[in-house]
C-alpha atoms as a PDB file:
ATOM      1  CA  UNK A   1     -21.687 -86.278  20.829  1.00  0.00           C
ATOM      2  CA  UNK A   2     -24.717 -88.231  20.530  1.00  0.00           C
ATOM      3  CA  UNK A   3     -27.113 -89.394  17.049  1.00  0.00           C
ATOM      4  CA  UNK A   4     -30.257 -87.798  16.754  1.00  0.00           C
ATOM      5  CA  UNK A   5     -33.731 -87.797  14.340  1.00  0.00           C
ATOM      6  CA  UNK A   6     -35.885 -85.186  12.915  1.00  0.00           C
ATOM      7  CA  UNK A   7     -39.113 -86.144  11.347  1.00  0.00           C
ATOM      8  CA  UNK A   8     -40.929 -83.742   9.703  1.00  0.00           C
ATOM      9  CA  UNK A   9     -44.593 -85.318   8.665  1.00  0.00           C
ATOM     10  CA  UNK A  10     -45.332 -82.975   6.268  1.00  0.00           C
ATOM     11  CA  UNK A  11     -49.231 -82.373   4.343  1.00  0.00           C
ATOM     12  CA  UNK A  12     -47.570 -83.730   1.286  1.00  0.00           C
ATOM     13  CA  UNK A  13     -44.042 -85.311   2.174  1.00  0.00           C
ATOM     14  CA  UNK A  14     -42.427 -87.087   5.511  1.00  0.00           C
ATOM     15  CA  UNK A  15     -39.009 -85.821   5.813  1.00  0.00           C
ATOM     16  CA  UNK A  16     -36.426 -87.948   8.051  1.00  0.00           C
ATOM     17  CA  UNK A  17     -33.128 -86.121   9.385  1.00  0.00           C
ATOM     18  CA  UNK A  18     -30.289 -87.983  11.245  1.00  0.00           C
ATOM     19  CA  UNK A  19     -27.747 -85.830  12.496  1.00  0.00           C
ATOM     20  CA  UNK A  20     -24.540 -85.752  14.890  1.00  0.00           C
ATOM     21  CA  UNK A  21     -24.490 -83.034  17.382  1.00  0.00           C
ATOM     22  CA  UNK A  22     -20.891 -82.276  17.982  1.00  0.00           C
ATOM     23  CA  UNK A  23     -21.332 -78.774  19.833  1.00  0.00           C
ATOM     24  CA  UNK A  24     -23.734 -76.386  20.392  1.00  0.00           C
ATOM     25  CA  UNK A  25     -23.950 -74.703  17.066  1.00  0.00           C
ATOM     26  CA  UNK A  26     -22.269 -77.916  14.978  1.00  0.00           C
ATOM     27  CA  UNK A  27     -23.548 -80.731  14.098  1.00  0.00           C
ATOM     28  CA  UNK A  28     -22.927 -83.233  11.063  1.00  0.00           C
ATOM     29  CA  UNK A  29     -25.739 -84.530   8.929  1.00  0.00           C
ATOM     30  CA  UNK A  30     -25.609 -88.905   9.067  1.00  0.00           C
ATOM     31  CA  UNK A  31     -28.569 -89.892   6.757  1.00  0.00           C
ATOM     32  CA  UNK A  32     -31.687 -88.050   5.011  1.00  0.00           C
ATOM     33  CA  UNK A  33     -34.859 -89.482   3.784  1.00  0.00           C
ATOM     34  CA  UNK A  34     -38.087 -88.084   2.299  1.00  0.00           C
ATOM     35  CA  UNK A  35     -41.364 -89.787   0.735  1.00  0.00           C
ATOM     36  CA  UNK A  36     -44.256 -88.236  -0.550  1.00  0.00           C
ATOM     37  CA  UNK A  37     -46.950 -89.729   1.659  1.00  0.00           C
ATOM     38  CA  UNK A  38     -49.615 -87.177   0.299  1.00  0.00           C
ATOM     39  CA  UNK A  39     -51.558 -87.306   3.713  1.00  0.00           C
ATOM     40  CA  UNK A  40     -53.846 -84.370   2.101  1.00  0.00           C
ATOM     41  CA  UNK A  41     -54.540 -85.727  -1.384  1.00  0.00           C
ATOM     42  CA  UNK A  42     -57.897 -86.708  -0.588  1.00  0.00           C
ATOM     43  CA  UNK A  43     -58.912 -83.295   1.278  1.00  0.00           C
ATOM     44  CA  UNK A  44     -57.353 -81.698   4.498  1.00  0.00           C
ATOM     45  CA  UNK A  45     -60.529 -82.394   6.139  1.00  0.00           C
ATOM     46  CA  UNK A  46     -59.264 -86.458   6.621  1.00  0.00           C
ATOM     47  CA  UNK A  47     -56.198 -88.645   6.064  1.00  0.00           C
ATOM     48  CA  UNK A  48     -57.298 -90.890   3.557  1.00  0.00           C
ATOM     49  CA  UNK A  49     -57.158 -95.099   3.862  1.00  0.00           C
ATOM     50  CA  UNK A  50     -53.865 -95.045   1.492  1.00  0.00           C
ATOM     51  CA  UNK A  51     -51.896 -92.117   2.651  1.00  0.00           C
ATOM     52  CA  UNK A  52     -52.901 -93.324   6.052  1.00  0.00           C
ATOM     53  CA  UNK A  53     -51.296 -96.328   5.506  1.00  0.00           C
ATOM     54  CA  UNK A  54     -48.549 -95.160   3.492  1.00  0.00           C
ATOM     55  CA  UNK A  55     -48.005 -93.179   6.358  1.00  0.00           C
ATOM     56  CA  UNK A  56     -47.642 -95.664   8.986  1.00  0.00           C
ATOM     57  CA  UNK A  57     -44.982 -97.983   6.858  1.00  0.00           C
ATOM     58  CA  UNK A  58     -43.086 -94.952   5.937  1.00  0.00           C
ATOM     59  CA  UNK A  59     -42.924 -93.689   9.804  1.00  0.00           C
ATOM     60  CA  UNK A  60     -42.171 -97.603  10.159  1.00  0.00           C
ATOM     61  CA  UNK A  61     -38.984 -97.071   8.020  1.00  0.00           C
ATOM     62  CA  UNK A  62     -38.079 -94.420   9.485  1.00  0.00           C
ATOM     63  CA  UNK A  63     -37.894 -95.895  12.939  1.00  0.00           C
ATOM     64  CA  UNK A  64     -35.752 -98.968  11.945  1.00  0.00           C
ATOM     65  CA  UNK A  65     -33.588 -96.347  10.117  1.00  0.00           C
ATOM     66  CA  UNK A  66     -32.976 -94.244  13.798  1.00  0.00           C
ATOM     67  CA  UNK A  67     -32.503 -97.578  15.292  1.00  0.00           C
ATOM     68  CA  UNK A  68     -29.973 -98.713  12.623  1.00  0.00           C
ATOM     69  CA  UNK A  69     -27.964 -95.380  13.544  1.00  0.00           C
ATOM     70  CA  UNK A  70     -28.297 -95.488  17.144  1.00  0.00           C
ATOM     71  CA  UNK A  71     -30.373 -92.829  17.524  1.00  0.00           C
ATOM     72  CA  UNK A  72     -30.899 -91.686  21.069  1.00  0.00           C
ATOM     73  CA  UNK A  73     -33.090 -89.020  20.452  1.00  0.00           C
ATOM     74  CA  UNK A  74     -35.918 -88.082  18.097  1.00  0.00           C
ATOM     75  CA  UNK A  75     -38.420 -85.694  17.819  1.00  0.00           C
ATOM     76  CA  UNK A  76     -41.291 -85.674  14.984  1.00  0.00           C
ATOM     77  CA  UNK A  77     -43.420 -82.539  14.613  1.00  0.00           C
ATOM     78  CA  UNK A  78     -46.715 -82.695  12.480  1.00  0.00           C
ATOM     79  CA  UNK A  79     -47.613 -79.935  10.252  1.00  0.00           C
ATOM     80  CA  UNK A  80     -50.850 -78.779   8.214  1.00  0.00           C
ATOM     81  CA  UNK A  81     -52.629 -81.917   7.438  1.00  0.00           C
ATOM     82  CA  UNK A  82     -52.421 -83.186  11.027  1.00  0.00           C
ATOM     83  CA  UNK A  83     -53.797 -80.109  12.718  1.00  0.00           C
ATOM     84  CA  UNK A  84     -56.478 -80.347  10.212  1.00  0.00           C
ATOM     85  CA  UNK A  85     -57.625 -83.754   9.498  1.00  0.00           C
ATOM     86  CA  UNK A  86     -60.623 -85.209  12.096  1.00  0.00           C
ATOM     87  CA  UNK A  87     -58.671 -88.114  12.191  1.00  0.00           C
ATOM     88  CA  UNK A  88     -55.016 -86.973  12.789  1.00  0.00           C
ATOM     89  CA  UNK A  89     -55.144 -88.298  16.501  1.00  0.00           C
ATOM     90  CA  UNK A  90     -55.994 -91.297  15.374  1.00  0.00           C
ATOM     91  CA  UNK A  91     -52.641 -91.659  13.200  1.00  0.00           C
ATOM     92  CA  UNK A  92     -50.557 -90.609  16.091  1.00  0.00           C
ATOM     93  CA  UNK A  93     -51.972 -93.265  18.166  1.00  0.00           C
ATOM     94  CA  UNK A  94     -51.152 -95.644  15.817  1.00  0.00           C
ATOM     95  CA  UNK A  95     -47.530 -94.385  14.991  1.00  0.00           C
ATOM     96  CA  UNK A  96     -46.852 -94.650  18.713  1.00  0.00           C
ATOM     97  CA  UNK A  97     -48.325 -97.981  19.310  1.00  0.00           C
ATOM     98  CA  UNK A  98     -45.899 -99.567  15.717  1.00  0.00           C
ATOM     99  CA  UNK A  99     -43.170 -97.494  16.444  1.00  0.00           C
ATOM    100  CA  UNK A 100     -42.608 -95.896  19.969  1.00  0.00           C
ATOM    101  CA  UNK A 101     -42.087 -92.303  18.220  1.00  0.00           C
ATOM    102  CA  UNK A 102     -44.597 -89.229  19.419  1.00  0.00           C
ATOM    103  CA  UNK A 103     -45.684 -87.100  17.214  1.00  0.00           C
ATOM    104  CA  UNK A 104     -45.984 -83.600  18.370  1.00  0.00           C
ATOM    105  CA  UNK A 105     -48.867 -81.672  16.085  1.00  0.00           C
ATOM    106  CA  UNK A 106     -47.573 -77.820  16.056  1.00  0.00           C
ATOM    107  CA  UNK A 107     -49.448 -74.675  15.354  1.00  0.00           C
ATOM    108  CA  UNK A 108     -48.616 -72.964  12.050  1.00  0.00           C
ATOM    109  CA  UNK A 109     -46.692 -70.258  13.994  1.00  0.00           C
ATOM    110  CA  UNK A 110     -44.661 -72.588  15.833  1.00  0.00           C
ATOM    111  CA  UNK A 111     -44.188 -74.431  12.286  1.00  0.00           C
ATOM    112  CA  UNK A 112     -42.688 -70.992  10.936  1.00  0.00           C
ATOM    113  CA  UNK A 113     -40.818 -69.982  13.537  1.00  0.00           C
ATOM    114  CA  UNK A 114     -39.012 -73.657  13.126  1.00  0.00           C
ATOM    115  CA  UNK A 115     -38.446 -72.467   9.673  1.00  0.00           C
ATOM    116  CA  UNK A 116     -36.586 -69.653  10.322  1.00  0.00           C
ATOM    117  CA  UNK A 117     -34.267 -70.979  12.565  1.00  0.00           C
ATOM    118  CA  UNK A 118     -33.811 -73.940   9.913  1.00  0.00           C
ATOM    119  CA  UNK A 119     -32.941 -70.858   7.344  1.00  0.00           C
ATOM    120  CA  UNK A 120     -31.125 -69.122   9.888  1.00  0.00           C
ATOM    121  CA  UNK A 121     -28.575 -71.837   9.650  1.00  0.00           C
ATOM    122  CA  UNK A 122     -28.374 -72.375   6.285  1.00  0.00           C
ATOM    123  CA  UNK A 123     -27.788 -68.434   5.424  1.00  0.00           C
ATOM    124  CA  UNK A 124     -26.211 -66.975   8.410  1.00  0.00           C
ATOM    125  CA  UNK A 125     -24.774 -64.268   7.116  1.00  0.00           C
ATOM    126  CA  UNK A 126     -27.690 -62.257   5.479  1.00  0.00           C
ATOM    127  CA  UNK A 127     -28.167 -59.419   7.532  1.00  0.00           C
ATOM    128  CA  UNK A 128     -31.190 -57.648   5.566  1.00  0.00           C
ATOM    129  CA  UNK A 129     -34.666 -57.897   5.937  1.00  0.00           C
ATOM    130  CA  UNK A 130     -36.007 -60.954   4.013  1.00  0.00           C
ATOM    131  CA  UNK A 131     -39.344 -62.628   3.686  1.00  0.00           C
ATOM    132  CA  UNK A 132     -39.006 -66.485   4.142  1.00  0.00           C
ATOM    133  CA  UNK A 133     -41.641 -68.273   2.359  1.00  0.00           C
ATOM    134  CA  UNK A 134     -41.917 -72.181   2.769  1.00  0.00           C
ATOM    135  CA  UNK A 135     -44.447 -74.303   0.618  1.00  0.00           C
ATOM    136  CA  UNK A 136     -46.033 -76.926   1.745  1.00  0.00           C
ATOM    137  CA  UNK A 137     -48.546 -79.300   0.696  1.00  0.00           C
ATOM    138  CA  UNK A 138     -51.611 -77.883   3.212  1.00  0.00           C
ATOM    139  CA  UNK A 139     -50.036 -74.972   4.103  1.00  0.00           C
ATOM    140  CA  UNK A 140     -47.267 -72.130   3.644  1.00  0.00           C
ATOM    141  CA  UNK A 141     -45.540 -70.304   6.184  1.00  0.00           C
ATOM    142  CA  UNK A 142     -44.338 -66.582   5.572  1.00  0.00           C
ATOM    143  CA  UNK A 143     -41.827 -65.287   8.020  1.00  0.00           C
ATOM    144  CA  UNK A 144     -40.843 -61.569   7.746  1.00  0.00           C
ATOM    145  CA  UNK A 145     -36.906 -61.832   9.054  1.00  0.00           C
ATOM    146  CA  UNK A 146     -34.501 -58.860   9.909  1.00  0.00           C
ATOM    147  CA  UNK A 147     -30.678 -60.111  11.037  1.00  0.00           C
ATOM    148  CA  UNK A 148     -32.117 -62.797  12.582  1.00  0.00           C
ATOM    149  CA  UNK A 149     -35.242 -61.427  14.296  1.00  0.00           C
ATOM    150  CA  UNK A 150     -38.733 -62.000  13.151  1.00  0.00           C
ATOM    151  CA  UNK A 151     -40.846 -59.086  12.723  1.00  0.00           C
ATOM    152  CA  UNK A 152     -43.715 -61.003  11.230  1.00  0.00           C
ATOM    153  CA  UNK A 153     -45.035 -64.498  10.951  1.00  0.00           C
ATOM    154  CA  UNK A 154     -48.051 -66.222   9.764  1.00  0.00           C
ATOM    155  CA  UNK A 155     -48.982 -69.356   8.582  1.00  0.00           C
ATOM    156  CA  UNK A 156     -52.025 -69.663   5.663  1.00  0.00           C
ATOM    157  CA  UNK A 157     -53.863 -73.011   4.678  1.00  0.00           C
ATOM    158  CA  UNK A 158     -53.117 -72.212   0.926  1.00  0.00           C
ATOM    159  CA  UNK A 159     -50.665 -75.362   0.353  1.00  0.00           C
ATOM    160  CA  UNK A 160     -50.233 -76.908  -2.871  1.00  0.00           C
ATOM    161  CA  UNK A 161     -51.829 -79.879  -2.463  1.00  0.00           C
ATOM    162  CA  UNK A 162     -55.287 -77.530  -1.858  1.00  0.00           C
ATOM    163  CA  UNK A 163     -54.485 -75.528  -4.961  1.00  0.00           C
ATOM    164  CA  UNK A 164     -54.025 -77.894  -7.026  1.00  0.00           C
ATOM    165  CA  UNK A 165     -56.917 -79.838  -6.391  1.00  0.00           C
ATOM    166  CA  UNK A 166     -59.709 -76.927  -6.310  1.00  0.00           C
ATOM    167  CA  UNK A 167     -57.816 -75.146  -9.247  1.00  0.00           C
ATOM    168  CA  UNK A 168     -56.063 -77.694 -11.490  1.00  0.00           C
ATOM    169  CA  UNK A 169     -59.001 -79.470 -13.341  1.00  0.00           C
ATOM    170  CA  UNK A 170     -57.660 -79.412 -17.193  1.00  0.00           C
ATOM    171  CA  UNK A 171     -54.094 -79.620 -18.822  1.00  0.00           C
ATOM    172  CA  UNK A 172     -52.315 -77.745 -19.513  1.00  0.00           C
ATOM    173  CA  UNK A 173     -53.711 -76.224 -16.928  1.00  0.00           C
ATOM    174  CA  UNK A 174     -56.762 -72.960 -18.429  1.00  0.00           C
ATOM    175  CA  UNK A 175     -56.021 -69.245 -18.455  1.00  0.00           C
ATOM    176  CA  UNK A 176     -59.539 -69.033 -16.546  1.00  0.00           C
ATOM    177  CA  UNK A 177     -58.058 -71.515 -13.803  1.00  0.00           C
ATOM    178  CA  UNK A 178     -55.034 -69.675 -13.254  1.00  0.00           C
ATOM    179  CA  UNK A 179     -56.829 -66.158 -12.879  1.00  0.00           C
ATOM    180  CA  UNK A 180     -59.045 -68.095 -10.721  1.00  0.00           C
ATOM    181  CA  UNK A 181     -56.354 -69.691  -8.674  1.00  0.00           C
ATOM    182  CA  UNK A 182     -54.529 -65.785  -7.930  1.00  0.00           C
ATOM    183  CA  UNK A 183     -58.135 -64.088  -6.948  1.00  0.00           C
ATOM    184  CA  UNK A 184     -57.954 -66.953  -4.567  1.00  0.00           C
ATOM    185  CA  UNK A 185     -54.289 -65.881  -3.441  1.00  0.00           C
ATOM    186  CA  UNK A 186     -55.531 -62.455  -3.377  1.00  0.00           C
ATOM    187  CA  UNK A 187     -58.497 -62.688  -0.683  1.00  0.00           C
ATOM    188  CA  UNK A 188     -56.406 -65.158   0.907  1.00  0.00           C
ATOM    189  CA  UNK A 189     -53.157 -63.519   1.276  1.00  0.00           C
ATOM    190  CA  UNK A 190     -54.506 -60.359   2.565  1.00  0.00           C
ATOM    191  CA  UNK A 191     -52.370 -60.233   6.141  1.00  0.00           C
ATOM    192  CA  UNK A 192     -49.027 -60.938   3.902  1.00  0.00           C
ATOM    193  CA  UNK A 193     -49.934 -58.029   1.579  1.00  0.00           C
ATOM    194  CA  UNK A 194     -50.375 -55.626   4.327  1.00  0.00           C
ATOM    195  CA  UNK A 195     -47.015 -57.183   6.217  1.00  0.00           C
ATOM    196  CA  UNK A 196     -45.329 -56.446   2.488  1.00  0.00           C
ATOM    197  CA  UNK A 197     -46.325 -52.479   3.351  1.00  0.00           C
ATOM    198  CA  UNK A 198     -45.637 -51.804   6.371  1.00  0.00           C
ATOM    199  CA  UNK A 199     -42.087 -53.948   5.879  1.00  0.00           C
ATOM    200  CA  UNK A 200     -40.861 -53.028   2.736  1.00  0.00           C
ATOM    201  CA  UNK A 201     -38.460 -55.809   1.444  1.00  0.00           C
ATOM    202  CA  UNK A 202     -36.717 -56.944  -2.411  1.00  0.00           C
ATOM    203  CA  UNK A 203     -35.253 -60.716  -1.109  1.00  0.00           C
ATOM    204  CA  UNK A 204     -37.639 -64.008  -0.782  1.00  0.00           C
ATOM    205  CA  UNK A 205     -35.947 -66.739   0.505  1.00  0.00           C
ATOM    206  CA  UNK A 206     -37.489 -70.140  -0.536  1.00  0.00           C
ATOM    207  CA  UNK A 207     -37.088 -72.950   1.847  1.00  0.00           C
ATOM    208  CA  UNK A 208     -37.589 -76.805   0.899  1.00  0.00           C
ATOM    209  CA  UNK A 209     -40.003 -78.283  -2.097  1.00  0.00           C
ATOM    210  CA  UNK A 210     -40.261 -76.209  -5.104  1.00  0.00           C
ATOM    211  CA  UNK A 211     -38.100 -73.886  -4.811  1.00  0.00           C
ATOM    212  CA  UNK A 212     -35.375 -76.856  -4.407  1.00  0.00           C
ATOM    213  CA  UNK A 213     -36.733 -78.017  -8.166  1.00  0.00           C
ATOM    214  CA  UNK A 214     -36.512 -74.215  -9.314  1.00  0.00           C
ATOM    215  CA  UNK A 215     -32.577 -74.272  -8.169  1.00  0.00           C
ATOM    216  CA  UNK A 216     -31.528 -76.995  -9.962  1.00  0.00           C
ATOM    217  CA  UNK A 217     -32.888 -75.085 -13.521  1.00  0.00           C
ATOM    218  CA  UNK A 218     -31.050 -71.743 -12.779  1.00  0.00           C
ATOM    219  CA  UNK A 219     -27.913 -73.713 -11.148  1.00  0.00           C
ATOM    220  CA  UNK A 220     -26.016 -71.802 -14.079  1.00  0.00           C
ATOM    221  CA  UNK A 221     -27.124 -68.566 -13.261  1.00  0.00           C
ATOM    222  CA  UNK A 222     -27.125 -68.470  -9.456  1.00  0.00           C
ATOM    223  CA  UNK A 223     -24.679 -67.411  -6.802  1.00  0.00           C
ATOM    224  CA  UNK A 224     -24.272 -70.185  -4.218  1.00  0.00           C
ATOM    225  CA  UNK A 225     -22.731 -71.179  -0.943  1.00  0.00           C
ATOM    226  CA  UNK A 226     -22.632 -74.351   1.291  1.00  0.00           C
ATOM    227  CA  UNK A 227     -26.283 -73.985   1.987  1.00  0.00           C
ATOM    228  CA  UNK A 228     -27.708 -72.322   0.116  1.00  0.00           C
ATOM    229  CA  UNK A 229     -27.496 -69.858  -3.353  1.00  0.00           C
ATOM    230  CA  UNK A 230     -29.211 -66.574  -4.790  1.00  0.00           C
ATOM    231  CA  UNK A 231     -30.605 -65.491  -8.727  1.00  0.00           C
ATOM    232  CA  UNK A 232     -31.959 -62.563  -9.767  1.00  0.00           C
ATOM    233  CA  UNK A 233     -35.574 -62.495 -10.462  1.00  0.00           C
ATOM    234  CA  UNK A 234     -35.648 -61.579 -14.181  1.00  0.00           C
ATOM    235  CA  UNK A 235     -34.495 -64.965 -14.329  1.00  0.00           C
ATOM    236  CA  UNK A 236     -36.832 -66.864 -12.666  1.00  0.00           C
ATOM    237  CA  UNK A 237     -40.405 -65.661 -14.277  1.00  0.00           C
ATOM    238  CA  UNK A 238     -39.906 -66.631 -17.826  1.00  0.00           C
ATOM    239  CA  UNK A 239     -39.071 -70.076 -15.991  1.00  0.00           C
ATOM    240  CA  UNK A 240     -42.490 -70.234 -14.512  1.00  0.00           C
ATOM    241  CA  UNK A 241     -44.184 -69.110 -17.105  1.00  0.00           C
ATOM    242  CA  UNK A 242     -42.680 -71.780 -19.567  1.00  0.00           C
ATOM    243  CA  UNK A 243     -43.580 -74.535 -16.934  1.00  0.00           C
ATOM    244  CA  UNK A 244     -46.938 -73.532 -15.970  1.00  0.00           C
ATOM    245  CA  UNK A 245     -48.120 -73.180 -19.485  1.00  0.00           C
ATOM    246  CA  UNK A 246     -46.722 -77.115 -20.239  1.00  0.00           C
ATOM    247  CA  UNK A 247     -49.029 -80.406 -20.050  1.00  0.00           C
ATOM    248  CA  UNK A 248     -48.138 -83.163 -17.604  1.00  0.00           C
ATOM    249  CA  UNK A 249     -46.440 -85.457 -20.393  1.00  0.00           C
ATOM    250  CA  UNK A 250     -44.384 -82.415 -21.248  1.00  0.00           C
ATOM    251  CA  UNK A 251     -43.277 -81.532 -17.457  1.00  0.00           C
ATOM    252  CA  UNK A 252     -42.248 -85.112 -17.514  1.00  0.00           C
ATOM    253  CA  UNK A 253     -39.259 -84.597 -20.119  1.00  0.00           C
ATOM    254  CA  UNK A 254     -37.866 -81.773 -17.811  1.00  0.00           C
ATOM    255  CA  UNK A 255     -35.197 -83.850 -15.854  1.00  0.00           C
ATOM    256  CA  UNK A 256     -35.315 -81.187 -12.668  1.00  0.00           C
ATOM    257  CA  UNK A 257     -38.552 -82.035 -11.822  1.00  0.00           C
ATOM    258  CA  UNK A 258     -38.736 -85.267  -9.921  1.00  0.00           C
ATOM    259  CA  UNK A 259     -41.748 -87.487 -10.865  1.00  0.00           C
ATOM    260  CA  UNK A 260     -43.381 -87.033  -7.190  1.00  0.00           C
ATOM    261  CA  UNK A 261     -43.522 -83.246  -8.547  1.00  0.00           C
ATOM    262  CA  UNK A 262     -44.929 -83.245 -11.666  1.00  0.00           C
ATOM    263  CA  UNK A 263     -48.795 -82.998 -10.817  1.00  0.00           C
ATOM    264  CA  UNK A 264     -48.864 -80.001  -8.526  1.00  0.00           C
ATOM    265  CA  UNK A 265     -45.882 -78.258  -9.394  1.00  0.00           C
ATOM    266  CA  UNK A 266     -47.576 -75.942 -11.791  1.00  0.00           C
ATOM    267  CA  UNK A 267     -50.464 -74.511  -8.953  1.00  0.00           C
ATOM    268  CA  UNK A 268     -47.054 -74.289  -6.754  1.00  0.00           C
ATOM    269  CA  UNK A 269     -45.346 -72.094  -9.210  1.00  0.00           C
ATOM    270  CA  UNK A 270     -48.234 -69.875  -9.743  1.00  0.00           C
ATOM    271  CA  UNK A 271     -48.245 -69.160  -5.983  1.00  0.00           C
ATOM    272  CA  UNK A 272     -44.767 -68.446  -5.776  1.00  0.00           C
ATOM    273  CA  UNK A 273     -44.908 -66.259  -8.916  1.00  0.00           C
ATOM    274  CA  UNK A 274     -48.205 -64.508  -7.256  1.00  0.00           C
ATOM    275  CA  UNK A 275     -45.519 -63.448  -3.954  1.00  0.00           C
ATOM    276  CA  UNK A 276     -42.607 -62.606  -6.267  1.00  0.00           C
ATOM    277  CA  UNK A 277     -45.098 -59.762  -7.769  1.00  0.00           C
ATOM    278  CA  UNK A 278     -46.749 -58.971  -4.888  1.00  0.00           C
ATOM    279  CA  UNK A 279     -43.632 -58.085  -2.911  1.00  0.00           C
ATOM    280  CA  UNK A 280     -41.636 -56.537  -6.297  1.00  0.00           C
ATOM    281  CA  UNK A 281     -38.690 -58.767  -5.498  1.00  0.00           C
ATOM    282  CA  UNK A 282     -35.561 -58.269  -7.103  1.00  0.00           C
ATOM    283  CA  UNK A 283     -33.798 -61.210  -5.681  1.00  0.00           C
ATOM    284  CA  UNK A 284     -34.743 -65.070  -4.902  1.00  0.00           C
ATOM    285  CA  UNK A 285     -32.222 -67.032  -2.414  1.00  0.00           C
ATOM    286  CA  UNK A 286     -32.740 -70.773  -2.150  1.00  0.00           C
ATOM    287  CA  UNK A 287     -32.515 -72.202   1.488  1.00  0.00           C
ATOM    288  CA  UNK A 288     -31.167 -76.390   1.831  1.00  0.00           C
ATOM    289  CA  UNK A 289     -32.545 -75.818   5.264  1.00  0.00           C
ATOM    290  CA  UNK A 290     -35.832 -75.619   6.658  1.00  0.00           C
ATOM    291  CA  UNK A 291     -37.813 -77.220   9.742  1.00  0.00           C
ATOM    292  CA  UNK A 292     -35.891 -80.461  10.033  1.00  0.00           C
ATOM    293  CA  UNK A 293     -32.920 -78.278  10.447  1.00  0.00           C
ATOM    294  CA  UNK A 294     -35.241 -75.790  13.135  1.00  0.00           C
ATOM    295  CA  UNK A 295     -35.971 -78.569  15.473  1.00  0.00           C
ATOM    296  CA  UNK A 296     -32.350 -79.530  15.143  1.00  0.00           C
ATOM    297  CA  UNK A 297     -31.189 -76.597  16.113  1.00  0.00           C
ATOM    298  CA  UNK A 298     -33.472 -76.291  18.993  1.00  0.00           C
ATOM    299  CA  UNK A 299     -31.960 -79.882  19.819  1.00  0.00           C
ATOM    300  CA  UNK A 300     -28.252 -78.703  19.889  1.00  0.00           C
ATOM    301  CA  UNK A 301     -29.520 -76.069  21.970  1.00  0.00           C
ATOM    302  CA  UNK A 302     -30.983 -78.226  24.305  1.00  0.00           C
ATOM    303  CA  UNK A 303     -34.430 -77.400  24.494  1.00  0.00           C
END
């Protein structure tokens, strides 16, 4: 049995996993952490001088925190915002030279096939097709998933962070910048609606971010398990559609949404409510697992 770490450095959040692997297929989650570093707040062109920064001292903490649980192992993966930003190597470098940790910058499609293996373990024992859908802050990750085996993948740069700021200008946010925000999804989202035909499917799964904040409003009305738990639909658009249409002060006074939240939650929700009709779902599972849990599992494994 030996301690491991999982760092997800995320467009929008830096995620930090420590974890006992006991076997194989077990292991037993120590400590989690997350921060919203915001790398892509200032564009996903370049990190800016703050979230740089911010970045660094959080991937400092996060370093004494693996050494404080004897941590023999750790593996950090970089997602949108690194394989975008002209000065992502530039961060690496300096992570490695303060804290000894590499950070490996994936491709999108490695970053959602990590996904579904994180989702994989959370919800086992769904054996229908299902399209996972994970939001992140430069980019989301679609994975079309069949007992276990992906039929489809794709990662698109539409994160929230990007739709919020080209789309979010007044608040409550304008009917004109919502219509503008879904013609955007619509020429952008092109390869998922044609994945949606030829692989017909009624059940989104919703991995990490805002779909954990849309959980803890229907807790009363969902089904749930260890990992993970399921609502019907019907019950989650009149829920977007009440939050989307509030002001920033108002969002506030809603106790599931946590303060790091509040700004771009409403250009998240419209994207997720722009899949739910595009697909004609009838049912909405929420996933406690994601990437950190992936790589895990690829660690258990070995590999």
């Amino acid at each position: 049995m030996i301690n491991v770490g999982v760092i997800d450095l995320g467009s929008n959040t830096f995620h930090l996993l420590i974890a006992k692997i006991i076997s194989p297929n077990t292991f037993e989650e120590l400590y989690k952490e997350a921060h919203f570093v915001k790398l892509a707040s200032e564009g996903i062109e370049k990190i800016g001088e703050t979230p740089f920064q911010n970045g660094i001292e959080i991937m400092n903490l996060f370093a004494q925190k693996c050494k404080d649980f004897k941590v023999s192992q750790i593996k950090a993966f970089g997602t949108a915002a690194l394989r975008s930003a002209d000065n992502a190597q530039l961060f690496v470098q300096q992570v490695f030279n303060k804290t000894g940790i590499k950070v490996q910058i994936i491709t999108g499609d490695e970053e959602a096939k990590l996904i579904a293996e994180g989702v994989g373990l959370a919800i086992p024992f769904i054996e229908e097709r299902v399209l996972i859908m994970d939001v992140g802050g430069g980019s989301v990750e679609f994975i079309l998933s069949e007992n276990g085996h992906i039929l489809w993948a794709k990662s698109f740069p539409v994160g929230i962070a990007i739709l919020y700021r080209y789309f979010h200008k007044t608040d409550p946010i304008s009917e004109g910048e919502i219509g503008n925000l879904r013609e955007f999804l619509s020429s952008s989202l092109v390869d998922l609606a044609d994945a949606l035909k030829k692989y017909p499917v009624n059940h989104l799964v919703g991995a990490s971010g805002t779909f954990d904040v849309l959980e803890d409003f229907l807790s009363e009305v969902s089904i749930k398990n260890k990992s993970a738990s399921t609502v019907e639909v019907k019950y989650v658009m009149p829920l977007i559609y009440e939050i989307v249409h509030k002001s920033i002060n108002e969002r506030k006074q809603y106790k599931e949404i946590p303060d790091t939240r509040v700004e771009m939650i409403v250009a998240a929700l419209i994207l997720i409510e722009y899949v739910l009709v595009l697909g004609h779902f009838n049912k909405l599972t929420f996933s406690s697992y994601a990437m950190k849990e992936g790589i895990l599992k690829q660690m258990m494994a070995g590999e």
